[in-house]
Protein backbone atom coordinates (compact mmCIF):
# COMPACT_ATOMS: atom_id res chain seq x y z
CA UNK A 1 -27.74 8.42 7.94
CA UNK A 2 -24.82 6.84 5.98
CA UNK A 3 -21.63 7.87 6.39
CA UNK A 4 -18.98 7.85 3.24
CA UNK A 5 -15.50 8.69 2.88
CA UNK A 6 -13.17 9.36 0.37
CA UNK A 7 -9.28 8.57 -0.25
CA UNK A 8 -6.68 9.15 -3.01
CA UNK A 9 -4.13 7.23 -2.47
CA UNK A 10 -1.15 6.30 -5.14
CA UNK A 11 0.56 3.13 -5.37
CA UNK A 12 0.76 -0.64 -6.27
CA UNK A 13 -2.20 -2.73 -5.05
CA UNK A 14 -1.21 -5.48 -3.40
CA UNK A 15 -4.10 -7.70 -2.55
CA UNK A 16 -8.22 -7.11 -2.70
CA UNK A 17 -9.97 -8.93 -0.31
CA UNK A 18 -13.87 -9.34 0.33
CA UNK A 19 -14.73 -9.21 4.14
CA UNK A 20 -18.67 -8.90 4.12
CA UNK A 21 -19.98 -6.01 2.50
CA UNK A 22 -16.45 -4.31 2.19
CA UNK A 23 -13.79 -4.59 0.24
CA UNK A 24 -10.31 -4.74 1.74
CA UNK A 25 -7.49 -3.33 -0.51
CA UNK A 26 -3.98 -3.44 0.48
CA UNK A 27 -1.38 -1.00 -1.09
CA UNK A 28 2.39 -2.05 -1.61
CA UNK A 29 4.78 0.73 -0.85
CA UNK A 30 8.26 1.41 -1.61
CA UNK A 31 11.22 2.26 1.17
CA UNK A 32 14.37 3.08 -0.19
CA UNK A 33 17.65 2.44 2.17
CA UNK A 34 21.30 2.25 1.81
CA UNK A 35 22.76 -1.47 1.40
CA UNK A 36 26.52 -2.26 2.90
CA UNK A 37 28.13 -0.81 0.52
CA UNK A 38 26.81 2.49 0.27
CA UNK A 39 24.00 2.06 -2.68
CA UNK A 40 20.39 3.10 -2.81
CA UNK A 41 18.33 0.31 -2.64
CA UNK A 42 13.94 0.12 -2.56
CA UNK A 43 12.14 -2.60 -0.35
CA UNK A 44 8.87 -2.95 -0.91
CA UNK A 45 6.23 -4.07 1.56
């Protein structure tokens, strides 16, 4: 019996990979912080 599952998930792509019969997708992600002076900045990784 094959087994499937199923995910929504919402942001940047980052990199698509083939590893055998699979594909590997990696999703880039925002992180907002606070920079020396006080600001809002976003890092993405």
């Amino acid at each position: 019996m094959s087994q499937c599952a199923e995910f929504h998930i919402i942001g940047r792509v980052g990199q698509l990979k083939k590893v055998g019969t699979t594909l590997r997708v990696t999703i880039a992600a925002s992180y907002p912080y606070k920079d020396e002076r006080g600001d809002w900045q976003d890092r993405t990784r």
